[in-house]
PDB file of N, CA and C in Angstrom:
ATOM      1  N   UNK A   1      -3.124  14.833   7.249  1.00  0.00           N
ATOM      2  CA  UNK A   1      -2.700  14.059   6.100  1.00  0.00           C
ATOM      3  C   UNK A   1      -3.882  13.889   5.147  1.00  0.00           C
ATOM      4  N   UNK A   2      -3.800  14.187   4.042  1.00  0.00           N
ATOM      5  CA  UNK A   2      -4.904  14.061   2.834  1.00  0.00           C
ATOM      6  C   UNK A   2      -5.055  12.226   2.374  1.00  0.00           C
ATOM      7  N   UNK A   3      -6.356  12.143   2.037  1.00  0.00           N
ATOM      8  CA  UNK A   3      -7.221  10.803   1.880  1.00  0.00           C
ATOM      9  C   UNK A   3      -5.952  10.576   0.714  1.00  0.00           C
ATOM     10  N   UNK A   4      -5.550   9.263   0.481  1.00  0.00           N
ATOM     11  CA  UNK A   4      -5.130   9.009  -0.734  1.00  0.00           C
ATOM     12  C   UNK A   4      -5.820   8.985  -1.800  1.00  0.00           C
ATOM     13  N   UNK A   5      -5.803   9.206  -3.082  1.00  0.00           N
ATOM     14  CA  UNK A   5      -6.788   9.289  -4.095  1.00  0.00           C
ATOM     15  C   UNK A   5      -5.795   8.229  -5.490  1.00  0.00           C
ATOM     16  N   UNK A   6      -7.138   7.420  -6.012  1.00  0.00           N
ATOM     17  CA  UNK A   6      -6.956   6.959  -6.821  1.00  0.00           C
ATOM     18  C   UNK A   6      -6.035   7.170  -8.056  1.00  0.00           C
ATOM     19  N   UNK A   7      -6.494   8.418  -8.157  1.00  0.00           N
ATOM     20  CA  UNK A   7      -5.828   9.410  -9.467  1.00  0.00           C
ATOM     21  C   UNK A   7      -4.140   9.193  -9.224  1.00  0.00           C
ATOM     22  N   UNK A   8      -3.643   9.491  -8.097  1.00  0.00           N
ATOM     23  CA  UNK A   8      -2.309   9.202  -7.428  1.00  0.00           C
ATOM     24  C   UNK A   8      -1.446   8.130  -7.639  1.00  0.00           C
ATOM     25  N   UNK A   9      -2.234   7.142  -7.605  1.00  0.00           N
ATOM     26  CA  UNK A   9      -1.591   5.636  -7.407  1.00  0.00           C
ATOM     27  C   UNK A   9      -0.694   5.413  -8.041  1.00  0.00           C
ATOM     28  N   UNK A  10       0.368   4.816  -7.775  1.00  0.00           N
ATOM     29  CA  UNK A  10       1.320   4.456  -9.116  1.00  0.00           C
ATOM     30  C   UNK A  10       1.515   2.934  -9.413  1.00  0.00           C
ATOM     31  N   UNK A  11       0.212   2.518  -9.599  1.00  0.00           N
ATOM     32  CA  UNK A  11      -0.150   0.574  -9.418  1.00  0.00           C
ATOM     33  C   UNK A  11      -1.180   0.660  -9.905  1.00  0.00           C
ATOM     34  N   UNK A  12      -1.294  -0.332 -10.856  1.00  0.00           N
ATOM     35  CA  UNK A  12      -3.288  -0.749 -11.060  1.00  0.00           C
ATOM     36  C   UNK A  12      -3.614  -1.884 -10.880  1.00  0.00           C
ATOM     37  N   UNK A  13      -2.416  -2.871 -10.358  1.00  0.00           N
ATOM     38  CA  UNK A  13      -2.725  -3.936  -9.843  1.00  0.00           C
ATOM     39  C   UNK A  13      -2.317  -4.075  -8.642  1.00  0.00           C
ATOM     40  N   UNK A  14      -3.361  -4.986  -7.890  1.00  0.00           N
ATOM     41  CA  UNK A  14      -2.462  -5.295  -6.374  1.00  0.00           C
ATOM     42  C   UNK A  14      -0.907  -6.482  -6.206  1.00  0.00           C
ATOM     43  N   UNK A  15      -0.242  -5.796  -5.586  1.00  0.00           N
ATOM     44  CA  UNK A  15       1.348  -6.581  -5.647  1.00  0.00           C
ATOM     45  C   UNK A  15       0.818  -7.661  -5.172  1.00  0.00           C
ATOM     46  N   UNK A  16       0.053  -7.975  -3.798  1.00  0.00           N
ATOM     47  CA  UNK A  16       0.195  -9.381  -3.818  1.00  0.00           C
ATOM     48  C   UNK A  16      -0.582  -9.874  -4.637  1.00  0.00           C
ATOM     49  N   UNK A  17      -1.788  -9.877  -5.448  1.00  0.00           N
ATOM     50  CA  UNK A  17      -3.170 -10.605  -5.710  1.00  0.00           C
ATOM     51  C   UNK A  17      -3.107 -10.600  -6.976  1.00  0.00           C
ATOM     52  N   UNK A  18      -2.203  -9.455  -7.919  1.00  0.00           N
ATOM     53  CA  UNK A  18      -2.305  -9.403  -9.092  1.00  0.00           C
ATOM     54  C   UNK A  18      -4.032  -8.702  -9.913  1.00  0.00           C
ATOM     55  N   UNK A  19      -4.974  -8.789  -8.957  1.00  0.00           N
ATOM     56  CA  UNK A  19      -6.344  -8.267  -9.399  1.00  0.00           C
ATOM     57  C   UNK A  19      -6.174  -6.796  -9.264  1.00  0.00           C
ATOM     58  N   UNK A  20      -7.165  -5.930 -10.028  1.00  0.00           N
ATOM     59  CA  UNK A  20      -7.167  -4.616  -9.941  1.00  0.00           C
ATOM     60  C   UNK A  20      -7.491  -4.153  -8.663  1.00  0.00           C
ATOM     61  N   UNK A  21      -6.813  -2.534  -8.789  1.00  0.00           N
ATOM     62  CA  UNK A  21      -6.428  -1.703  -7.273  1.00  0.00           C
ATOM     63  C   UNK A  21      -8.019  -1.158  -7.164  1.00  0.00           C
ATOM     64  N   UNK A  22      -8.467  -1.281  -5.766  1.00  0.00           N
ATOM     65  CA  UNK A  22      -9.900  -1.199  -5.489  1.00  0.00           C
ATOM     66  C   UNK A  22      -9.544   0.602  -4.674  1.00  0.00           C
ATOM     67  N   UNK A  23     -10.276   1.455  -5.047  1.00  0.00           N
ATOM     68  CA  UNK A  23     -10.288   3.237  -4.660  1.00  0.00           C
ATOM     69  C   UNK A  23     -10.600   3.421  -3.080  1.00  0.00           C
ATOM     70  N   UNK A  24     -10.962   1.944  -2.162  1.00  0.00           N
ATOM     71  CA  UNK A  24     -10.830   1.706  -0.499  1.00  0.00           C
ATOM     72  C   UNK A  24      -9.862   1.597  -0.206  1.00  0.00           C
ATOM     73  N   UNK A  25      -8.705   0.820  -0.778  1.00  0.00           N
ATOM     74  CA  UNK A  25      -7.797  -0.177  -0.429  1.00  0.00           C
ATOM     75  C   UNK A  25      -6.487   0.378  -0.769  1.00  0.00           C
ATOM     76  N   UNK A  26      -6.149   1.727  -0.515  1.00  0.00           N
ATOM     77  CA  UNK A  26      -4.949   2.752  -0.761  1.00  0.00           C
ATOM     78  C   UNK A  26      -4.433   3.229   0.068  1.00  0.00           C
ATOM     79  N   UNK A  27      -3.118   3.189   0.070  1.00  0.00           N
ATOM     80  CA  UNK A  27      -2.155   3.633   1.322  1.00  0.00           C
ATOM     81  C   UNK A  27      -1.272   4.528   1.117  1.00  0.00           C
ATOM     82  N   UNK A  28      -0.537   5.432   1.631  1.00  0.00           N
ATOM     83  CA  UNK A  28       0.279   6.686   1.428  1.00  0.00           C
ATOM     84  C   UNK A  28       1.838   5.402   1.978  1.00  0.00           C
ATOM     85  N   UNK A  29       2.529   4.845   0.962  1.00  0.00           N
ATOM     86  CA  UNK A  29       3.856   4.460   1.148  1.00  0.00           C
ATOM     87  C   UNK A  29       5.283   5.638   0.725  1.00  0.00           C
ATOM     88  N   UNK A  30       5.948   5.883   1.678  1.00  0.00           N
ATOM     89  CA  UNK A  30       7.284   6.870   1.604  1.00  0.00           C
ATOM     90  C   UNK A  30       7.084   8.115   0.551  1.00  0.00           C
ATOM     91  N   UNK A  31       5.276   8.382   0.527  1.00  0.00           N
ATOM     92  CA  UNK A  31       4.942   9.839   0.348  1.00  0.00           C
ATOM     93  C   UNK A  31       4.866   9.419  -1.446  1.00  0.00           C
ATOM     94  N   UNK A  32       4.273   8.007  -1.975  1.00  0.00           N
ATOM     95  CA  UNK A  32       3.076   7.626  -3.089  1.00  0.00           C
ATOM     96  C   UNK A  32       1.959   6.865  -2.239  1.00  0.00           C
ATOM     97  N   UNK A  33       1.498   7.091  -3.131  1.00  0.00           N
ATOM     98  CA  UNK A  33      -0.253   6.553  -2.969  1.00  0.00           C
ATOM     99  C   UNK A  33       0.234   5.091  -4.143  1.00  0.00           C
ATOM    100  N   UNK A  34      -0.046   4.133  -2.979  1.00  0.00           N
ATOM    101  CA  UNK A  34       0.088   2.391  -3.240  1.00  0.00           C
ATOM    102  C   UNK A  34      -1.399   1.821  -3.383  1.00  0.00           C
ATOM    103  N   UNK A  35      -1.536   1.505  -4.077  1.00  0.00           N
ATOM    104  CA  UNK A  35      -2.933   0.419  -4.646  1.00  0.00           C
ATOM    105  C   UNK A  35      -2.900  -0.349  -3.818  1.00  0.00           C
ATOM    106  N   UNK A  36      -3.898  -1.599  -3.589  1.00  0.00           N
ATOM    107  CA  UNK A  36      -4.745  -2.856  -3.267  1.00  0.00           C
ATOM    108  C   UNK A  36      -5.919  -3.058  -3.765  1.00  0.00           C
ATOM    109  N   UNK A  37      -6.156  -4.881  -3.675  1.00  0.00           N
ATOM    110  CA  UNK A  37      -7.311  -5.177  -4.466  1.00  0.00           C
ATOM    111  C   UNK A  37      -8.408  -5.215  -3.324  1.00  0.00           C
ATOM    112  N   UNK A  38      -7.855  -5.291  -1.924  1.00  0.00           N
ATOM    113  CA  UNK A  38      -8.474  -5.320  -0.975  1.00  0.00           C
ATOM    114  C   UNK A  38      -8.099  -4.329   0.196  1.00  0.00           C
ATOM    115  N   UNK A  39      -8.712  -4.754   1.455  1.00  0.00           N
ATOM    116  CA  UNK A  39      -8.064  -3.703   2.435  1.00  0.00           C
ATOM    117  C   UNK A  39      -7.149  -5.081   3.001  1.00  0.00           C
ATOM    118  N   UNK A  40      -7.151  -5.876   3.042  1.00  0.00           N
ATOM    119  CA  UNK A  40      -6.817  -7.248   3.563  1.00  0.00           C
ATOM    120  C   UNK A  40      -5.476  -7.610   2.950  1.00  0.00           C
ATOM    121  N   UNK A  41      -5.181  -7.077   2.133  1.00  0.00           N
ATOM    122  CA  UNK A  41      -3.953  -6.797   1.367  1.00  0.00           C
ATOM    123  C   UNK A  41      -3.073  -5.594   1.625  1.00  0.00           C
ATOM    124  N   UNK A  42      -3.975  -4.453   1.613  1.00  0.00           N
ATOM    125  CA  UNK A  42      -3.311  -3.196   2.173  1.00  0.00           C
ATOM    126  C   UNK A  42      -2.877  -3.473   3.494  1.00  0.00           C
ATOM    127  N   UNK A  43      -3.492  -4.144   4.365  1.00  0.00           N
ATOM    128  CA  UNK A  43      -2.843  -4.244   5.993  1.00  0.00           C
ATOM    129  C   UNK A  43      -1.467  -5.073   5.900  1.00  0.00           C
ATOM    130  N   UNK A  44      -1.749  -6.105   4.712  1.00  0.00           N
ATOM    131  CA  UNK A  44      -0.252  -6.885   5.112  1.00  0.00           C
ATOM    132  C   UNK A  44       0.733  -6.468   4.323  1.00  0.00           C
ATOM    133  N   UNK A  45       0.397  -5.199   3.628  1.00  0.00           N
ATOM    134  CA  UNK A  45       1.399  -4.768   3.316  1.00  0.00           C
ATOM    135  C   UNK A  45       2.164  -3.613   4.162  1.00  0.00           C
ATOM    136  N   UNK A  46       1.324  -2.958   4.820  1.00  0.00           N
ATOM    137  CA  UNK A  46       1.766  -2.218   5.858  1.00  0.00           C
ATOM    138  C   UNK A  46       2.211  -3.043   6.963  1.00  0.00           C
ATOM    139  N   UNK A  47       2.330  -3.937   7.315  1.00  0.00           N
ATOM    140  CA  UNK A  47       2.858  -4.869   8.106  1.00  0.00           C
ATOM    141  C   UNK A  47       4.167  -5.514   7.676  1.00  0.00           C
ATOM    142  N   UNK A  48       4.083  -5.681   6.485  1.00  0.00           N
ATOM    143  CA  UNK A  48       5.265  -6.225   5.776  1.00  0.00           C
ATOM    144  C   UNK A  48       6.172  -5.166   5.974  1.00  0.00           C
ATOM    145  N   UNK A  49       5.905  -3.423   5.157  1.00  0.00           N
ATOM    146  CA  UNK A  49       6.501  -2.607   5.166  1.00  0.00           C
ATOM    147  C   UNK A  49       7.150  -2.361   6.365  1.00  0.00           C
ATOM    148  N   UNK A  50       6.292  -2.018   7.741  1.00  0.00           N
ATOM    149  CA  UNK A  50       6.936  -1.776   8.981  1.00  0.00           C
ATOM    150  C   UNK A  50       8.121  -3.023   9.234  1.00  0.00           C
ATOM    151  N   UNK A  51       8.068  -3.592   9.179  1.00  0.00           N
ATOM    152  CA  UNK A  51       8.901  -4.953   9.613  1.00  0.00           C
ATOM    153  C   UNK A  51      10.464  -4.824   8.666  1.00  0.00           C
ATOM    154  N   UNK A  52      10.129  -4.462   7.551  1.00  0.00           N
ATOM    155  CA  UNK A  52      10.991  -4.665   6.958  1.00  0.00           C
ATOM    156  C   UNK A  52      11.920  -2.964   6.782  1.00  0.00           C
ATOM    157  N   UNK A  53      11.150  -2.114   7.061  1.00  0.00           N
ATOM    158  CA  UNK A  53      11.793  -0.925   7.511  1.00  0.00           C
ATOM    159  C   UNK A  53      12.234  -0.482   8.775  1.00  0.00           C
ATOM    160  N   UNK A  54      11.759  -1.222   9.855  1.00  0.00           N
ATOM    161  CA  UNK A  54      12.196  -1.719  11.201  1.00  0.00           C
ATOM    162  C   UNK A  54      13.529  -2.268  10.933  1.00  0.00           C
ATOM    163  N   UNK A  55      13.973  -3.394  10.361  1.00  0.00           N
ATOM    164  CA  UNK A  55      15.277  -4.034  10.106  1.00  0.00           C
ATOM    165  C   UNK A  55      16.114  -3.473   9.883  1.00  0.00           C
ATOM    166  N   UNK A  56      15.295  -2.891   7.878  1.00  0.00           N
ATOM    167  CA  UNK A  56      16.354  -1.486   8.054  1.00  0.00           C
ATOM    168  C   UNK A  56      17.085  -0.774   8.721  1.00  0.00           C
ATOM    169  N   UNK A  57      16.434   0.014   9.682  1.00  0.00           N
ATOM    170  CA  UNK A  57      16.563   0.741  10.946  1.00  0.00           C
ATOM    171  C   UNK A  57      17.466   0.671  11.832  1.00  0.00           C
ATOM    172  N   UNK A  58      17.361  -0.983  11.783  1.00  0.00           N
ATOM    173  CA  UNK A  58      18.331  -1.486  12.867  1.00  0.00           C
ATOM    174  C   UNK A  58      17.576  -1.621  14.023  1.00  0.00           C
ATOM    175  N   UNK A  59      15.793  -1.280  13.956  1.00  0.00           N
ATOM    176  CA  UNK A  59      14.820  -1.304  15.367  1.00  0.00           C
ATOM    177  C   UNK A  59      14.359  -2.464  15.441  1.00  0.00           C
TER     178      UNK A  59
END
């Protein structure tokens, strides 16, 4: 799987924090590259995501 890259992102702010997307703090969501202002943000959003695509699921 390739590093996410900034250039990619389709956010320049972080969803939760509202501060600008930091070029550490990027995640590959359903195949885009998702911003954060932190990595501390990126985790709970991948946490959020699993949980809530788990439900989805029906898992």
């Amino acid at each position: 799987m390739a590093t996410p890259d900034l250039a990619d992102c389709v956010n320049d702010v972080c969803p939760w924090s509202g501060k600008p997307v930091s070029p550490d703090s990027l995640t590959l969501y359903r195949g885009k590259v998702v911003g954060f202002c932190n990595t501390g943000c990126r985790d709970k959003f991948a946490k959020a995501a699993r949980d809530f695509d788990a439900a989805i699921d029906g898992n």
